[in-house]
N, C-alpha and C. Protein backbone atom coordinates (compact mmCIF):
# COMPACT_ATOMS: atom_id res chain seq x y z
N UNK A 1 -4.90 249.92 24.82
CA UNK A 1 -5.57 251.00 25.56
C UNK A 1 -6.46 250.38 26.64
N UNK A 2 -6.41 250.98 27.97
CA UNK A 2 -7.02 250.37 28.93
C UNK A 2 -8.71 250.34 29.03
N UNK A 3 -9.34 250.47 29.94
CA UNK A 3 -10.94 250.91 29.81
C UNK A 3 -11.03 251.76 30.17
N UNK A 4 -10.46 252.29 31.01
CA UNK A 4 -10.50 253.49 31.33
C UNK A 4 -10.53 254.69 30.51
N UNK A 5 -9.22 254.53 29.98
CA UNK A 5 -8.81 255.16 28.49
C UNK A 5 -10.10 255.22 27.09
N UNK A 6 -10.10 254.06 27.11
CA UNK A 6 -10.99 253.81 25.86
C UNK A 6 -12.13 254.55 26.08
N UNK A 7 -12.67 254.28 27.54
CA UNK A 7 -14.22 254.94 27.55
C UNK A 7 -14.01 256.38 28.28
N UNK A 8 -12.68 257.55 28.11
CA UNK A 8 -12.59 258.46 28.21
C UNK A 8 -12.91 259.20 26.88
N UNK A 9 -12.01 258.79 26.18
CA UNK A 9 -11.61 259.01 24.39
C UNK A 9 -12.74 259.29 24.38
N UNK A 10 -13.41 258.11 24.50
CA UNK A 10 -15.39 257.97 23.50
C UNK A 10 -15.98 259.48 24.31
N UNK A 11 -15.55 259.79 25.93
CA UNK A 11 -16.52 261.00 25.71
C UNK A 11 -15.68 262.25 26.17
N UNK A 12 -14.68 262.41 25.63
CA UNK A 12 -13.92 263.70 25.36
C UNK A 12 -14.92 264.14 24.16
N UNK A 13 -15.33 265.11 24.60
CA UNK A 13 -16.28 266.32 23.73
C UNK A 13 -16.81 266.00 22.89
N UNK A 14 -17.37 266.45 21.95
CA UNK A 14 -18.42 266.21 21.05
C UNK A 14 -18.39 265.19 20.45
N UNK A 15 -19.69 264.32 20.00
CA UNK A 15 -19.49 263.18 19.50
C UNK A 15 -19.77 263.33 17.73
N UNK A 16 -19.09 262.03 16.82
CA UNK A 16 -19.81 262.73 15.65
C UNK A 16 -21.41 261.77 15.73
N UNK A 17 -21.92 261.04 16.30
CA UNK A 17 -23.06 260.34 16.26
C UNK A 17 -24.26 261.04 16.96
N UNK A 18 -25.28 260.93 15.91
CA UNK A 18 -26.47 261.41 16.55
C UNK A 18 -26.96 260.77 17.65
N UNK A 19 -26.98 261.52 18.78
CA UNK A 19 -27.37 260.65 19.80
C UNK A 19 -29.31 260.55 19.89
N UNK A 20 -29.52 259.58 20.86
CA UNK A 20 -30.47 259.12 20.79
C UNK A 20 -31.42 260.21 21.98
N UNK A 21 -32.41 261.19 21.86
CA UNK A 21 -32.60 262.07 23.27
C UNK A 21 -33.99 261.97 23.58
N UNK A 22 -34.74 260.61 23.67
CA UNK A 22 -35.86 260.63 24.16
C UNK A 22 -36.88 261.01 23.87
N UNK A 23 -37.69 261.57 24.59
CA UNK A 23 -39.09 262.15 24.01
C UNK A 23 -38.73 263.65 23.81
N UNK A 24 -39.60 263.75 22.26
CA UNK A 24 -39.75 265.34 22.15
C UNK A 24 -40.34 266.35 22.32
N UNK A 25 -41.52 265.59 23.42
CA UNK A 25 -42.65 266.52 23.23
C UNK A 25 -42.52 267.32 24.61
N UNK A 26 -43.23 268.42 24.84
CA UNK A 26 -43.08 269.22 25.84
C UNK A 26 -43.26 268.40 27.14
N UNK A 27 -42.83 268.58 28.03
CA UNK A 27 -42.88 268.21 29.47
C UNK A 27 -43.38 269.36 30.32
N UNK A 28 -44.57 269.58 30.82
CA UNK A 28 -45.06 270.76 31.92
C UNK A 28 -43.82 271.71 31.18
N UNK A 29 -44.35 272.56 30.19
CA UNK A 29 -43.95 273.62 29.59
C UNK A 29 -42.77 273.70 29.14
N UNK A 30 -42.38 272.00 29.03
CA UNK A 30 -41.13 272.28 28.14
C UNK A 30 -39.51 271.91 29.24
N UNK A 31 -40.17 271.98 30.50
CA UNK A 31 -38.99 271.95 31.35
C UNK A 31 -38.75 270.44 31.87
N UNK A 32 -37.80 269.73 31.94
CA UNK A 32 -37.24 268.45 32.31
C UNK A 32 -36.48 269.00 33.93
N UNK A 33 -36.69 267.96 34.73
CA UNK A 33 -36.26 267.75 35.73
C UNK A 33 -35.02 266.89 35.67
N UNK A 34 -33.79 267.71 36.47
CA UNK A 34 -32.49 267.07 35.80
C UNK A 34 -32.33 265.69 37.47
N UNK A 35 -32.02 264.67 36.68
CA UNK A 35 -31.86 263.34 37.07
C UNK A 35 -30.37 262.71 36.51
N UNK A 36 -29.82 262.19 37.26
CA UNK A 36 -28.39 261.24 36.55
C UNK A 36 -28.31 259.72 37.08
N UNK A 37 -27.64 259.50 36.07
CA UNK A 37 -27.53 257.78 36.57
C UNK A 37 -26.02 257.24 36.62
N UNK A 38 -25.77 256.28 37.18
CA UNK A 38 -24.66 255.62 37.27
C UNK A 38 -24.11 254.65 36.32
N UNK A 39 -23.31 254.79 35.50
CA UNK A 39 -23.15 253.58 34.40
C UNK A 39 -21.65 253.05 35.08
N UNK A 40 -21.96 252.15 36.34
CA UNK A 40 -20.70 251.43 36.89
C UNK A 40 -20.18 250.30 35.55
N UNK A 41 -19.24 250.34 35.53
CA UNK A 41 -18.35 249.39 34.50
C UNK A 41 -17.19 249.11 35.51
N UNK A 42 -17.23 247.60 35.59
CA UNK A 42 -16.33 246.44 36.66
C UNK A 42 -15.10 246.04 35.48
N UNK A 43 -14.10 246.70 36.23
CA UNK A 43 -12.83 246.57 35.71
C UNK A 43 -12.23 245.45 35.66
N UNK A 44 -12.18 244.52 34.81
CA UNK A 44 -11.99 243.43 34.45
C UNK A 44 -11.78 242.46 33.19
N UNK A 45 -10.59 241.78 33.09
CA UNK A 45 -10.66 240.99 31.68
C UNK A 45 -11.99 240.99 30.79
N UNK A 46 -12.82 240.78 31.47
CA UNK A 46 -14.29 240.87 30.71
C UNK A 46 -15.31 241.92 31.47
N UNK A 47 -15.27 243.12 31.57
CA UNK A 47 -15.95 243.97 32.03
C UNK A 47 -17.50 243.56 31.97
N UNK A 48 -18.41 244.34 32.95
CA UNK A 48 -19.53 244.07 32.88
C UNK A 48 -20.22 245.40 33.42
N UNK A 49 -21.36 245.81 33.45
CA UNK A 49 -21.70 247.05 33.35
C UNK A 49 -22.89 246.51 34.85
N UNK A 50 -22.96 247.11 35.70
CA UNK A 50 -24.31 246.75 36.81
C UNK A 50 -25.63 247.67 36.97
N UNK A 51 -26.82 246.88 36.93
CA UNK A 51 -27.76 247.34 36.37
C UNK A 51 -28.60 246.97 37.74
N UNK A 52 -29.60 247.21 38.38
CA UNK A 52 -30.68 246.90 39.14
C UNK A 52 -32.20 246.60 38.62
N UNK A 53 -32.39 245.65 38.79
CA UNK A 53 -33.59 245.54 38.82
C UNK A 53 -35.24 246.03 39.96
N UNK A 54 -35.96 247.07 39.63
CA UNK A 54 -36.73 247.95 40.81
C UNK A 54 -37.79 247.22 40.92
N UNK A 55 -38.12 247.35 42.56
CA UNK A 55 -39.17 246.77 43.02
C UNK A 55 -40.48 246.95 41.92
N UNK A 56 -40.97 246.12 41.91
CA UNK A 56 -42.39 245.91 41.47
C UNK A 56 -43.82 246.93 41.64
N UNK A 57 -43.43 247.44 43.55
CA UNK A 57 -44.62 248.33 43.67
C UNK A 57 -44.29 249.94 43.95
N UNK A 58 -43.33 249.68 42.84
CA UNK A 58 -42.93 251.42 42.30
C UNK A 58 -43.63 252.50 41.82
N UNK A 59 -43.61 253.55 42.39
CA UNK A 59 -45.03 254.36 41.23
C UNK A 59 -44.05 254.82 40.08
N UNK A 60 -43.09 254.70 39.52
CA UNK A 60 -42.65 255.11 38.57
C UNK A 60 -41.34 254.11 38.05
N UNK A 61 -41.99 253.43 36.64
CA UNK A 61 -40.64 252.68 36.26
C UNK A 61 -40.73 250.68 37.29
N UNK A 62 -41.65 250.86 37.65
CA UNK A 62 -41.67 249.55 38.72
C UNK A 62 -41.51 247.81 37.60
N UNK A 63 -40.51 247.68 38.62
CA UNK A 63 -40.18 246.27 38.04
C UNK A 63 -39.24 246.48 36.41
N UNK A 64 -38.61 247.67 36.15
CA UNK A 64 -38.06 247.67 35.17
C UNK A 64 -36.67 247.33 35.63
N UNK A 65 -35.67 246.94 34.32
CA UNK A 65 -34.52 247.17 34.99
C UNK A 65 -33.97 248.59 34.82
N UNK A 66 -32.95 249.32 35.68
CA UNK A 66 -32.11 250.30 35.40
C UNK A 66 -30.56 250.38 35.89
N UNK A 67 -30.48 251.53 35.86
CA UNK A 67 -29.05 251.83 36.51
C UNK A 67 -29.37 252.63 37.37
N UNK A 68 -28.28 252.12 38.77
CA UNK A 68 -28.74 253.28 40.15
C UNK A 68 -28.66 254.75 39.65
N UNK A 69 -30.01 255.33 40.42
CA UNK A 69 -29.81 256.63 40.19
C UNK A 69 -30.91 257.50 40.25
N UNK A 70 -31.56 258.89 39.78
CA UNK A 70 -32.53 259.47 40.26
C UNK A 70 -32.17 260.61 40.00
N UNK A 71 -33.40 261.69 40.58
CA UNK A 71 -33.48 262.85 40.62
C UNK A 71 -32.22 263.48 41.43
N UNK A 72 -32.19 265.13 40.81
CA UNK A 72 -30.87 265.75 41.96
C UNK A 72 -31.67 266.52 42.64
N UNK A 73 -31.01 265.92 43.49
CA UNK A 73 -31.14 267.55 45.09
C UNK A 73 -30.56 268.28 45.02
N UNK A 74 -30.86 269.90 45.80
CA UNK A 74 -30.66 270.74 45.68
C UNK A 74 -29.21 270.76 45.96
N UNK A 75 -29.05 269.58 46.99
CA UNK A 75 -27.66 270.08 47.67
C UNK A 75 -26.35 269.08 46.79
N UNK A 76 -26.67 268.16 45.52
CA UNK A 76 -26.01 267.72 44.79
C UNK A 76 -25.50 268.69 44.08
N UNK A 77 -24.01 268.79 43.92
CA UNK A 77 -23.33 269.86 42.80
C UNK A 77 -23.78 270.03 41.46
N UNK A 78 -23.49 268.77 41.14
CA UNK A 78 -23.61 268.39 39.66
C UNK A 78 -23.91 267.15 39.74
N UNK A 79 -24.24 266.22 38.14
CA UNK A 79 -24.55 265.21 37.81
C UNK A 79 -23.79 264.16 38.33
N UNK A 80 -22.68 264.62 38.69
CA UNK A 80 -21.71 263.33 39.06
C UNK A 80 -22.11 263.32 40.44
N UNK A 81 -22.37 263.88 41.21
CA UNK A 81 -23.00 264.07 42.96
C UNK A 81 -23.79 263.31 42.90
N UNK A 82 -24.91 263.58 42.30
CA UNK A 82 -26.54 263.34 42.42
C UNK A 82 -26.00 261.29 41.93
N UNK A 83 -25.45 261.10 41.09
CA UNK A 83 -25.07 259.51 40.57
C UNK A 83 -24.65 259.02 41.54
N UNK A 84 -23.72 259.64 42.12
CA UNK A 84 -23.19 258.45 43.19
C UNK A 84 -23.88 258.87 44.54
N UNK A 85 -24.60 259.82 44.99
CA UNK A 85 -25.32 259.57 45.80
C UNK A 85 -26.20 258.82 45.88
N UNK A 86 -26.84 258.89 44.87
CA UNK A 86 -27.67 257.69 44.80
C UNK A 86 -27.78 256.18 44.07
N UNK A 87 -26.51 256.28 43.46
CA UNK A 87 -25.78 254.62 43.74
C UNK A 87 -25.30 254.00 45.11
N UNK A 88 -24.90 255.02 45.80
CA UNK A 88 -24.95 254.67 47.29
C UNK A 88 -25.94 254.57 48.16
N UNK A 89 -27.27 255.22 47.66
CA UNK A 89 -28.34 254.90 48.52
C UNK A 89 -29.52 253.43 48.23
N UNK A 90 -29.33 253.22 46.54
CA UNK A 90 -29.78 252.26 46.05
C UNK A 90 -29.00 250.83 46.33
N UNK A 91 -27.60 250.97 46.36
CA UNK A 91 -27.25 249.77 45.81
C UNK A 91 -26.07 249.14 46.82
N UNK A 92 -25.54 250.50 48.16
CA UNK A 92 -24.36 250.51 48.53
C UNK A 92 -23.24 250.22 48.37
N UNK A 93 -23.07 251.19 46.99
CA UNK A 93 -22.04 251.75 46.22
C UNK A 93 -20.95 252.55 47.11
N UNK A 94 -19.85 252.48 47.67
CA UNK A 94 -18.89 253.82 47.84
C UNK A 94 -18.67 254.38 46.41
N UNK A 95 -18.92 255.48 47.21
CA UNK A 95 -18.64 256.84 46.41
C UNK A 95 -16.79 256.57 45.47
N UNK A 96 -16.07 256.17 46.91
CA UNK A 96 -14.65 256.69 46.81
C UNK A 96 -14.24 255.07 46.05
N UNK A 97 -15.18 254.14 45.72
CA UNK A 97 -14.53 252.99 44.81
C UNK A 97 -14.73 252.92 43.23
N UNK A 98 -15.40 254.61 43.28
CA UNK A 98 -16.06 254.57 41.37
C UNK A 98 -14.68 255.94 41.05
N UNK A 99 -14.19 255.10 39.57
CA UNK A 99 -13.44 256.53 39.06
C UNK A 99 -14.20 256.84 37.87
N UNK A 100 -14.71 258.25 38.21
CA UNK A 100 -15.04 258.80 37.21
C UNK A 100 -14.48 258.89 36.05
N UNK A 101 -15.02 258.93 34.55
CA UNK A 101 -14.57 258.69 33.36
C UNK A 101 -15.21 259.75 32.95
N UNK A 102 -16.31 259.99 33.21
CA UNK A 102 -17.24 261.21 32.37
C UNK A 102 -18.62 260.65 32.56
N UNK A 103 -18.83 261.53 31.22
CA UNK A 103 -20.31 261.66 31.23
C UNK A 103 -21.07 261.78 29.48
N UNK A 104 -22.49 260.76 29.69
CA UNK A 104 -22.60 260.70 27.89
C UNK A 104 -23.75 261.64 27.61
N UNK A 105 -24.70 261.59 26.61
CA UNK A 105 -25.59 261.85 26.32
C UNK A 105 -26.56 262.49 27.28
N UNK A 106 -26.93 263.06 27.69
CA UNK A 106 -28.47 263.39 28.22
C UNK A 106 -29.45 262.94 27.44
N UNK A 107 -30.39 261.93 27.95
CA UNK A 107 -31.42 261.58 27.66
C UNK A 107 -33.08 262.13 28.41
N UNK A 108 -34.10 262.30 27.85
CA UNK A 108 -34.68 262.91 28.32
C UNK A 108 -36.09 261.96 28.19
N UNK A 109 -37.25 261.86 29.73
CA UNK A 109 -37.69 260.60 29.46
C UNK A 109 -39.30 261.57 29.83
N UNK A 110 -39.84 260.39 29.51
CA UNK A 110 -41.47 260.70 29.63
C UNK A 110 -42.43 261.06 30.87
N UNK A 111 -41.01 260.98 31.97
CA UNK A 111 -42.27 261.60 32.81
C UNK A 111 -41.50 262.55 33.35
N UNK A 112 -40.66 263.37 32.67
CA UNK A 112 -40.40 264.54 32.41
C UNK A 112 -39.13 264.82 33.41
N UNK A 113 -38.06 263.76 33.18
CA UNK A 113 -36.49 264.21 33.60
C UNK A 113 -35.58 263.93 32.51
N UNK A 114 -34.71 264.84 32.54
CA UNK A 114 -33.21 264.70 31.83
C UNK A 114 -32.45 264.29 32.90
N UNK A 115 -31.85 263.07 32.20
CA UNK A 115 -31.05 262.27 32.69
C UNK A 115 -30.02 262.04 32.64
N UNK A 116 -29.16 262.35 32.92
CA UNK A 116 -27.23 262.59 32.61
C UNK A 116 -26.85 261.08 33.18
N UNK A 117 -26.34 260.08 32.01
CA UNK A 117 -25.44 259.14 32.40
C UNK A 117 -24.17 259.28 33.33
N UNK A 118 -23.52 259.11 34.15
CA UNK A 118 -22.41 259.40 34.76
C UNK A 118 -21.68 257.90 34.44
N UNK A 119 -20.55 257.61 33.88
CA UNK A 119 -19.49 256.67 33.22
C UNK A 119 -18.62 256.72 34.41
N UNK A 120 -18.39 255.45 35.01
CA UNK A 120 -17.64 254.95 36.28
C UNK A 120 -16.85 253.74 36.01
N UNK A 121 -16.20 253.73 36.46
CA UNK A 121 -15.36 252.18 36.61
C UNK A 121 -14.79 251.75 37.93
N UNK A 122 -15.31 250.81 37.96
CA UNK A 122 -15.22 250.45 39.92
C UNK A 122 -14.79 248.97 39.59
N UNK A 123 -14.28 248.51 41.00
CA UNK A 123 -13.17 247.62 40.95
C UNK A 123 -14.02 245.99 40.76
N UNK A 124 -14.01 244.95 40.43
CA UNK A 124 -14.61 244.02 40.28
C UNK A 124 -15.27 243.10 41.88
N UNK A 125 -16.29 242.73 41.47
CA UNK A 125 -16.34 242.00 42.95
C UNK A 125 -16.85 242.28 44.25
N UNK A 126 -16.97 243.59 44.26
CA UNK A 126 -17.71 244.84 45.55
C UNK A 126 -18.56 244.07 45.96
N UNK A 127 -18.32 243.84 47.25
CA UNK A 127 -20.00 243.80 48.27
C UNK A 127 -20.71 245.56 48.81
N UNK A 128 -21.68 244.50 47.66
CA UNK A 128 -23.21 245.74 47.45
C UNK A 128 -24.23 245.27 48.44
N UNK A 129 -24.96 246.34 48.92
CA UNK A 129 -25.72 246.48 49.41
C UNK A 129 -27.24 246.71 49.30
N UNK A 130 -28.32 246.08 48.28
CA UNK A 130 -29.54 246.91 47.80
C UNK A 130 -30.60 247.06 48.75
N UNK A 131 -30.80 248.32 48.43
CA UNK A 131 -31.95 249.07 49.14
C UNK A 131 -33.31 248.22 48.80
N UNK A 132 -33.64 247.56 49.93
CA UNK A 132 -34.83 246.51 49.41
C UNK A 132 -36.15 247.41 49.14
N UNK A 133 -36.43 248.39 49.53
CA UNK A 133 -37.44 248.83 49.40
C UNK A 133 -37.21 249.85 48.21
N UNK A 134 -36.45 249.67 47.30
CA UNK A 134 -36.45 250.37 45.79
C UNK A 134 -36.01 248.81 45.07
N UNK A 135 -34.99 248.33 45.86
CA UNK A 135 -34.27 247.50 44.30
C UNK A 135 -34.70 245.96 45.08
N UNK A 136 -34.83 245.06 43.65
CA UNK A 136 -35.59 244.33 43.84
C UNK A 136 -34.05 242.96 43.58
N UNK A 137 -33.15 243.48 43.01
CA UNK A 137 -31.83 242.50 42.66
C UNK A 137 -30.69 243.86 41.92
N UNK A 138 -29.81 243.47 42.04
CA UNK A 138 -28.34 243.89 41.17
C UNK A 138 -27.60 242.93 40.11
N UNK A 139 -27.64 243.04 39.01
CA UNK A 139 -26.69 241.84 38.44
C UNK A 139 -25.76 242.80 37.57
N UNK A 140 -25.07 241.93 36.91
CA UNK A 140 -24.05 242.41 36.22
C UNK A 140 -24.34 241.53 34.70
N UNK A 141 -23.93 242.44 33.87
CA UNK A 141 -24.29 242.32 32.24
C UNK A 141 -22.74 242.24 31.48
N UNK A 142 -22.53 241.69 30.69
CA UNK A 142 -21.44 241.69 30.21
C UNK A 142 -21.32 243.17 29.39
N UNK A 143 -20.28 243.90 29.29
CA UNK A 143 -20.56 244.83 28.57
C UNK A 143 -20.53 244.67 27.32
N UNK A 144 -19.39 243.60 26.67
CA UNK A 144 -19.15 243.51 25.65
C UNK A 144 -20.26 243.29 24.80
N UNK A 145 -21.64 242.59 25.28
CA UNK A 145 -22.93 241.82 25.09
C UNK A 145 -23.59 243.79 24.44
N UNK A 146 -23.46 244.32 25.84
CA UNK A 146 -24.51 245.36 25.65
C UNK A 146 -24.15 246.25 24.50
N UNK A 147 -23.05 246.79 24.03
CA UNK A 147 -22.18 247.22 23.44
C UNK A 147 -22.57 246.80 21.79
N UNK A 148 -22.74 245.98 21.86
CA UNK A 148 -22.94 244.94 20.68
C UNK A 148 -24.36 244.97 19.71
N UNK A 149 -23.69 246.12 18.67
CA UNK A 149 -25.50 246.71 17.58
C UNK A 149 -25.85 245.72 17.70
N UNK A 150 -25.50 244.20 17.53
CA UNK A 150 -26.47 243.50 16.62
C UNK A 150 -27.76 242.97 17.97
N UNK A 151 -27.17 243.40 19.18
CA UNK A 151 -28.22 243.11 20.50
C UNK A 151 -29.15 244.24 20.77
N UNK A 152 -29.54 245.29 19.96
CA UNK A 152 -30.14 246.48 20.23
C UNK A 152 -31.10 246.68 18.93
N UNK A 153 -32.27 246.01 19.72
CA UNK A 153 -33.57 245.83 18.83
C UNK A 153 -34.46 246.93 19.40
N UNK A 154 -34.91 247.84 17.87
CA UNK A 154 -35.44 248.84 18.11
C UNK A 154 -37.30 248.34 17.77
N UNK A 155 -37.91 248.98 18.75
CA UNK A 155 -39.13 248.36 19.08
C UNK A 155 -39.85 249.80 18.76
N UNK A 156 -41.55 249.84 18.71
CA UNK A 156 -42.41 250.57 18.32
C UNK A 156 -43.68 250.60 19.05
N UNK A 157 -44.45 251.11 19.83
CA UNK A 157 -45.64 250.77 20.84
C UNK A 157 -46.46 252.46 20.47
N UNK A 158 -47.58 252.51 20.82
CA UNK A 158 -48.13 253.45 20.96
C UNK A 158 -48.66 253.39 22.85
N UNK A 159 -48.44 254.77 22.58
CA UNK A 159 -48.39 254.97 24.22
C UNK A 159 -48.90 256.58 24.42
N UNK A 160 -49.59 256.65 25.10
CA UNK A 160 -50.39 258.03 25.74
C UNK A 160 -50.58 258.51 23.80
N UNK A 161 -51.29 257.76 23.18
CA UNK A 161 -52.17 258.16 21.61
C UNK A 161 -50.99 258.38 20.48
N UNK A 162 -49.65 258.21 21.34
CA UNK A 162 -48.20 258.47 20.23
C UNK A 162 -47.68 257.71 20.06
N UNK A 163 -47.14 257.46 18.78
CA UNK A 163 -46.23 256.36 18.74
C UNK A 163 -44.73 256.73 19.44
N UNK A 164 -44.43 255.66 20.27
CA UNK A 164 -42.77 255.61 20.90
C UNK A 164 -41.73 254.45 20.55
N UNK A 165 -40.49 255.11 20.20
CA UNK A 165 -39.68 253.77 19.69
C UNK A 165 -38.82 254.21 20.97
N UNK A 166 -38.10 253.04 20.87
CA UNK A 166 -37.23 252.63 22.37
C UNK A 166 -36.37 251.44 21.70
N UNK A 167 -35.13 251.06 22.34
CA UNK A 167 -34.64 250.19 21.94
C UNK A 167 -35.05 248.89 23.17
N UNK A 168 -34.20 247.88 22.93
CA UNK A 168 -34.50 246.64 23.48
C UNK A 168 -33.94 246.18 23.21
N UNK A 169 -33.24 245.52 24.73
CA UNK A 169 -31.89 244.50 24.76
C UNK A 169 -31.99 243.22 25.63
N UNK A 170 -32.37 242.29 25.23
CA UNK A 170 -32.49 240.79 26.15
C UNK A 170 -31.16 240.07 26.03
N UNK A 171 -30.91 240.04 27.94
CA UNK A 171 -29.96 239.05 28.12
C UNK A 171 -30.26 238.17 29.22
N UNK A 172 -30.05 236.98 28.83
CA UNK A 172 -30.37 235.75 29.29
C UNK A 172 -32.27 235.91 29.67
N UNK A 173 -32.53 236.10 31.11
CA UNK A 173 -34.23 236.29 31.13
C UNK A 173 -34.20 238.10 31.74
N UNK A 174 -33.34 238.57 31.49
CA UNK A 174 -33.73 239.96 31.68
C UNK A 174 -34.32 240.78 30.80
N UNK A 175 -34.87 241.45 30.34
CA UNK A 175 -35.30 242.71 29.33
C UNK A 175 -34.82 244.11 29.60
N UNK A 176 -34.11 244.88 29.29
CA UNK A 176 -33.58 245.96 29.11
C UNK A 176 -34.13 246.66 28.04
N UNK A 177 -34.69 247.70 28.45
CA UNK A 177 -35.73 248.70 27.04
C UNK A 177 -36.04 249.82 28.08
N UNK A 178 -36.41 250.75 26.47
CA UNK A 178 -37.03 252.25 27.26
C UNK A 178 -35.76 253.28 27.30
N UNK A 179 -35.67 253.64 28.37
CA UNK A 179 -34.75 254.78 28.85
C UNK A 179 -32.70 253.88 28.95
N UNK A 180 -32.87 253.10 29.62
CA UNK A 180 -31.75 252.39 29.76
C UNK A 180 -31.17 251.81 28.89
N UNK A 181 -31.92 250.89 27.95
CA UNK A 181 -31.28 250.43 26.54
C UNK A 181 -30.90 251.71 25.88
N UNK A 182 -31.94 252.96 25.89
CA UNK A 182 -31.26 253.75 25.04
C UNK A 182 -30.20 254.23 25.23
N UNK A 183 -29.94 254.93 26.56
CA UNK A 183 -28.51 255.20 27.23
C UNK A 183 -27.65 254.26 26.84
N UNK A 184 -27.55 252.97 26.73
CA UNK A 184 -26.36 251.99 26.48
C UNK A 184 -26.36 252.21 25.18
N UNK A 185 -27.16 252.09 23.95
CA UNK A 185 -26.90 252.66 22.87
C UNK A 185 -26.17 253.69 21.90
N UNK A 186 -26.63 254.93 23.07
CA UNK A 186 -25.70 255.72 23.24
C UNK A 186 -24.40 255.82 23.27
N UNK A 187 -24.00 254.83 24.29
CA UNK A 187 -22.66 254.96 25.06
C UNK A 187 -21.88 253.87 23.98
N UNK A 188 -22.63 253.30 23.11
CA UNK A 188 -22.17 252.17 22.57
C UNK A 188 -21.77 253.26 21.17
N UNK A 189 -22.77 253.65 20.54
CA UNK A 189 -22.32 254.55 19.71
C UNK A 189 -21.14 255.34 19.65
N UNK A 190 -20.76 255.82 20.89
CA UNK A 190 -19.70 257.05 21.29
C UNK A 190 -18.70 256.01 21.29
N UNK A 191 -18.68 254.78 21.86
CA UNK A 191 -17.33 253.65 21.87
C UNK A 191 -17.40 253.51 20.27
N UNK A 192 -18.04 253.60 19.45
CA UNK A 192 -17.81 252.91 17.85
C UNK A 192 -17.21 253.76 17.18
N UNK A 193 -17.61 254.91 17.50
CA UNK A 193 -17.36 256.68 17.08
C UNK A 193 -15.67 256.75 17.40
N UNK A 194 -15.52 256.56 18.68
CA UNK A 194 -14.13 256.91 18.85
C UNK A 194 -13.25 255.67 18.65
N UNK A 195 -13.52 254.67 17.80
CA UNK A 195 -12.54 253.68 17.44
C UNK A 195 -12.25 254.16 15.90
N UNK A 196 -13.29 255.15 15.63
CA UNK A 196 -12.49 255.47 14.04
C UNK A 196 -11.95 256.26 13.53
């Protein structure tokens, strides 16, 4: 089965795994601001998933790593719009080199957006473009690495007087945690789910 295939299967409709959905507590009355992200996966003997690392003097999320992506505009259709628009504005992504696969989990984060993963597979090798004044680097992660329970260390902090768990994924000197490890968790779950 190809990758394509494989990471369709995993999100053809309902999953049986509890997914992982962020914070529970109300956001300004309960309402989340809908946001999507790009989960590019590089089609290749050894796939790898591309992640950005954000500038430092960010007011939100600065110096973390993520996946291109953001809030939707009005004039984005849907989740899959709003992803590759702004994989193309972050990272200079074409639109027309990602095939859509779907879409995982909605995750929902603390400063009050739901976040729709968008699942892509784009061709290996692309000259990217990053928006220097958001992204600070682009690399590529092995997926097989991210994918992999035994790399998804679940962590515990108190934060604004609550306790928050988040997962956490270190590869090589990067740190991956928060919102993004959990999404890969996710997506990792739904690949384990549909192998059985």
């Amino acid at each position: 089965m190809s990758l394509t295939e494989r990471l369709r299967a995993a999100l053809a409709g309902e999953s049986s795994h509890v997914p992982i959905v962020g914070d529970e507590y109300d956001r300004a009355g309960g309402v989340y601001a809908p946001a999507a992200v790009l989960v590019a996966i590089t089609d290749r003997a050894e796939p790898g998933v591309l992640l950005t690392l954000r500038q430092p003097h960010l007011r939100r999320h600065a110096g973390q790593i993520a996946f291109p992506g953001g809030r939707m505009d009005p004039e984005d259709r849907d989740a899959v719009a709003a992803a590759l628009r702004e994989a193309q504005e972050e990272i200079g992504l074409d639109p027309g080199a990602v095939d859509i696969v779907g879409i995982s989990d909605t995750y929902r984060v603390g400063t009050g957006f739901a976040v729709t993963p968008v699942i892509g597979v784009i061709p290996p090798d692309l000259t990217l473009a990053p928006h220097q004044a958001e992204v600070a680097a682009v690399f590529e992660t092995p997926l097989a690495f991210l994918l992999e329970r035994g790399n998804h260390v679940l962590k515990t902090v108190m934060w604004e007087g609550r306790e928050r768990r988040f997962h956490e994924i270190l590869w090589e000197e990067r740190r991956i945690w928060g919102a993004t490890a959990n999404m890969i968790v996710n997506l990792a779950r739904r690949l384990e789910a549909a192998a059985t």
